[in-house]
N, C-alpha and C. Protein backbone atom coordinates (compact mmCIF):
# COMPACT_ATOMS: atom_id res chain seq x y z
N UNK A 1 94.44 49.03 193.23
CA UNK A 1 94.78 47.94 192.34
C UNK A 1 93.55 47.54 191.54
N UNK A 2 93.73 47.64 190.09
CA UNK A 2 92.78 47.03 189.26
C UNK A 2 93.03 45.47 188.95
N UNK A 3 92.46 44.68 189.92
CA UNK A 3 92.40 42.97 190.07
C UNK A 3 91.76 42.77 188.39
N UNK A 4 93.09 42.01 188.17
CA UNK A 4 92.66 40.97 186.40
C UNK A 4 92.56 39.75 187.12
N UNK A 5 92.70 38.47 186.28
CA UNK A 5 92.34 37.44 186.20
C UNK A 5 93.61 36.88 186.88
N UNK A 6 93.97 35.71 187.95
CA UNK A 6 94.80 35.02 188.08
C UNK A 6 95.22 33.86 186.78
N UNK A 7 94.92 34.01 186.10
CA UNK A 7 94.83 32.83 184.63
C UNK A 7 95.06 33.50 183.11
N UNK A 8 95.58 32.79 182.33
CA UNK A 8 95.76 33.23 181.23
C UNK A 8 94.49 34.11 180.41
N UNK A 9 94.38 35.12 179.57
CA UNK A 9 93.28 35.65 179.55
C UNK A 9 93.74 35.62 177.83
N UNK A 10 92.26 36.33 177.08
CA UNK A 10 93.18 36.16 175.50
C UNK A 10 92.16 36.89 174.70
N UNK A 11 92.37 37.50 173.83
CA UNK A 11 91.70 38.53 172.59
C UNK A 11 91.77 37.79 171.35
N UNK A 12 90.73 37.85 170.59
CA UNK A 12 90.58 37.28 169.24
C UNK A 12 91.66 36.16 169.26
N UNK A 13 91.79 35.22 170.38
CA UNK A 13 92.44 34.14 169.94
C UNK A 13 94.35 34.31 170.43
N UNK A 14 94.23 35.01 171.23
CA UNK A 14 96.32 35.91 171.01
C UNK A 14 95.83 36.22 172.95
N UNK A 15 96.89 35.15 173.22
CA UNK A 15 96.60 35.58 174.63
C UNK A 15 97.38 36.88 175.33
N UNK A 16 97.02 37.01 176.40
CA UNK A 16 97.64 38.53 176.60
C UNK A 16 98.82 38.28 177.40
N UNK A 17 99.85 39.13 176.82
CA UNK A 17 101.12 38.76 177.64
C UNK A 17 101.79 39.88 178.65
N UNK A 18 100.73 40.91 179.23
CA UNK A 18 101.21 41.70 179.43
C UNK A 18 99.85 42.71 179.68
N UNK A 19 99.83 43.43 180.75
CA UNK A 19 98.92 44.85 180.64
C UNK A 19 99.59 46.18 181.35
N UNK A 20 99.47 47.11 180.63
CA UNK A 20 100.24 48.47 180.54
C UNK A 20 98.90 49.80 181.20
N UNK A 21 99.07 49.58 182.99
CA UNK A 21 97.53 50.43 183.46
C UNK A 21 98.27 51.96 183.17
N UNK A 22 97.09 52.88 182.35
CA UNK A 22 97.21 53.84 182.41
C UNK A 22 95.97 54.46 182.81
N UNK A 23 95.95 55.82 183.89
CA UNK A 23 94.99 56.25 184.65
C UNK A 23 94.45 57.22 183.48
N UNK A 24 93.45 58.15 184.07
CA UNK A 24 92.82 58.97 183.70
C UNK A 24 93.96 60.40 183.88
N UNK A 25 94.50 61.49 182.89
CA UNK A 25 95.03 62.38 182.75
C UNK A 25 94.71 63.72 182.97
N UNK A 26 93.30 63.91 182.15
CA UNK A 26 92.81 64.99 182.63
C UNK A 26 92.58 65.59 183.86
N UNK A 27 92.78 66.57 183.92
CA UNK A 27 92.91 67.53 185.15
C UNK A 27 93.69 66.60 186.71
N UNK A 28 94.44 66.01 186.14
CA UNK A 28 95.24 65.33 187.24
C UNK A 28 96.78 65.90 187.11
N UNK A 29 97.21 66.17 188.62
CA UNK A 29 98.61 66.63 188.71
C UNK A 29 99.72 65.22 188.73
N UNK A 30 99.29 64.08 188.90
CA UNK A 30 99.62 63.22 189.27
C UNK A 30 98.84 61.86 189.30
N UNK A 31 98.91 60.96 188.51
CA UNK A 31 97.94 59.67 188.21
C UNK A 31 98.54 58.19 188.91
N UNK A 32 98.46 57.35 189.26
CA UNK A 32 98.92 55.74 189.95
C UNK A 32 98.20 55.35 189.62
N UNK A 33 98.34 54.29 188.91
CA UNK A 33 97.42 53.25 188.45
C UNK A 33 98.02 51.58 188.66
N UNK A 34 97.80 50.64 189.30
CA UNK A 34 98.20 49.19 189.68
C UNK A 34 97.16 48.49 189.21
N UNK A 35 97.46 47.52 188.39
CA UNK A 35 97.10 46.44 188.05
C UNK A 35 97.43 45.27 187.98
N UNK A 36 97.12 44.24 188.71
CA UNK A 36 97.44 42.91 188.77
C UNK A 36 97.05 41.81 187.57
N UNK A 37 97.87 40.69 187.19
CA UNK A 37 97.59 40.00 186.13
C UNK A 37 98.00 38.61 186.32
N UNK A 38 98.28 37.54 186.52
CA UNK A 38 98.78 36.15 186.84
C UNK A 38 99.64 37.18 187.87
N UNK A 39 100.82 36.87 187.90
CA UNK A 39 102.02 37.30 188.62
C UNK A 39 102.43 37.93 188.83
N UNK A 40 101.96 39.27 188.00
CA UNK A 40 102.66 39.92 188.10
C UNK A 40 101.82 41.15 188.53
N UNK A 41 102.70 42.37 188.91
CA UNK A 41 101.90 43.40 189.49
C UNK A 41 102.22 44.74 188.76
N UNK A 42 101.69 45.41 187.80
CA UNK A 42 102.04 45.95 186.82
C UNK A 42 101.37 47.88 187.52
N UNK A 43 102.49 48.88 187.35
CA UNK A 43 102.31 50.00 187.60
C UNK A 43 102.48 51.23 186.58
N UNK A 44 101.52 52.04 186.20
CA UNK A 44 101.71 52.94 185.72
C UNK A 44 101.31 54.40 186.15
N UNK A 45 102.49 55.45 185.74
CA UNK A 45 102.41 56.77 186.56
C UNK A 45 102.00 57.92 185.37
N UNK A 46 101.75 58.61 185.29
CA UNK A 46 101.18 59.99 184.73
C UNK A 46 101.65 61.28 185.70
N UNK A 47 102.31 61.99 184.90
CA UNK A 47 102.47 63.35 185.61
C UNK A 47 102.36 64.44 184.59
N UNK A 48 102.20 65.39 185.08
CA UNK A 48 101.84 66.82 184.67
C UNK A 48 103.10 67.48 185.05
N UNK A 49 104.23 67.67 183.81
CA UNK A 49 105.44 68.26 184.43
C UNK A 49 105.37 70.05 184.76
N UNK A 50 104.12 70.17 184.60
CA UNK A 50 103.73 71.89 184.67
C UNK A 50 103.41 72.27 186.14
N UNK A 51 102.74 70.75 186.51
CA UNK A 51 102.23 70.97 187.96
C UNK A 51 103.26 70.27 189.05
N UNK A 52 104.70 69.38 188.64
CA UNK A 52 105.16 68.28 189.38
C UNK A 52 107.02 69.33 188.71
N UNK A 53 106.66 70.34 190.34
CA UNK A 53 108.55 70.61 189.84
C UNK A 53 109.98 69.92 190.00
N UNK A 54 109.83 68.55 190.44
CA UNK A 54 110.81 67.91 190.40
C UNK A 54 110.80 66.43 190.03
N UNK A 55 110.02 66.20 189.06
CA UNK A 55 109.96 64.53 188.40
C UNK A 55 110.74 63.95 189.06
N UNK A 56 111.97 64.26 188.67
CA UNK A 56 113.48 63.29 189.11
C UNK A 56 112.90 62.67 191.19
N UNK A 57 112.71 63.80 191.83
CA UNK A 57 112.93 63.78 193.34
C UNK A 57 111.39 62.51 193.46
N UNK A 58 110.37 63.20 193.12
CA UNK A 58 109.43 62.17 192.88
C UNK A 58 109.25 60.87 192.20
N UNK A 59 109.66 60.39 191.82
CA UNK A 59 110.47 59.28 191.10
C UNK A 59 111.05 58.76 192.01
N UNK A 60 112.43 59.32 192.94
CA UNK A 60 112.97 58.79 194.04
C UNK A 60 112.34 58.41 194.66
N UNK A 61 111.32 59.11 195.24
CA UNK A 61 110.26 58.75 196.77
C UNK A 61 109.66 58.11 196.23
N UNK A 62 109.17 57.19 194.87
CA UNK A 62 107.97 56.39 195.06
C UNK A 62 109.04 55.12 195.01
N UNK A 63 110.56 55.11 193.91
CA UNK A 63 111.55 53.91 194.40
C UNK A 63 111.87 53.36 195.68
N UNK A 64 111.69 54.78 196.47
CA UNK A 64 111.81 54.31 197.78
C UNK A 64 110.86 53.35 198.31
N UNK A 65 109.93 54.29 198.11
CA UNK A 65 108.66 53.56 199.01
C UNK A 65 108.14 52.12 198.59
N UNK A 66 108.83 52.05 197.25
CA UNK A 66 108.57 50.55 196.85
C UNK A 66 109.09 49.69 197.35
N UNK A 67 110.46 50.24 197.38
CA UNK A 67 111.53 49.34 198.20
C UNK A 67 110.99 48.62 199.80
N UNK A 68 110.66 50.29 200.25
CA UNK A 68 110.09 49.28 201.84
C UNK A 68 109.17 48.91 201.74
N UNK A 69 108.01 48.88 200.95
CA UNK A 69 107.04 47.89 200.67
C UNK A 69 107.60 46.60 200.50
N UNK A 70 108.36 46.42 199.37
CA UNK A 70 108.45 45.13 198.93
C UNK A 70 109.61 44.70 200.34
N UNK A 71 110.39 45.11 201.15
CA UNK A 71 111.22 44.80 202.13
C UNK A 71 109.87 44.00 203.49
N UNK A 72 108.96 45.41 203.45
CA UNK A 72 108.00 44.78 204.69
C UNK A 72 107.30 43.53 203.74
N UNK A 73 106.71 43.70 202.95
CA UNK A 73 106.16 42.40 202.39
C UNK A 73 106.81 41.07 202.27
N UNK A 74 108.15 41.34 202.37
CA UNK A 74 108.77 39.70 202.56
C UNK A 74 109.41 39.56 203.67
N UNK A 75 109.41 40.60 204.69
CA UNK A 75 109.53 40.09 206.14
C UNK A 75 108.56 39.29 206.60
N UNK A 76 107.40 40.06 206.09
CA UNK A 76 105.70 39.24 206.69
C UNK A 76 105.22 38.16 205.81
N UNK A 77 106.32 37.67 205.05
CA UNK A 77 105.42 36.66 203.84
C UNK A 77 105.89 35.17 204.62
């Protein structure tokens, strides 16, 4: 997780409503990138469809795994 600011943050005056993490591409089969911002917890993925033969199935397993994340995280909250 790339930790932003818990607080409003702002560029030339235009506060930011939003951040879109994108990792590093090169020579990666596969990129995750998390970034946090006030509230929200913002994710971005990168794949290499040359090196990743089933997008679709991978895609599933990380919905999944979000799911029981966010399931264990509000059992324990």
């Amino acid at each position: 997780n790339v930790r932003a600011a818990d607080f409003d943050l702002y560029i030339a005056g235009a506060r930011i409503e939003a951040n879109h993490p994108m990792g590093p591409t090169a020579g990666t089969a596969f990129n995750a990138t998390v970034m946090s911002y006030k509230d929200r917890f913002d994710v971005g993925l990168n794949i290499d469809t040359a090196a990743i033969d089933d997008p679709a199935l991978l895609r599933t397993c990380i919905e999944e795994a979000f799911a029981e994340l966010v399931k264990t995280a509000t059992a324990t909250a």
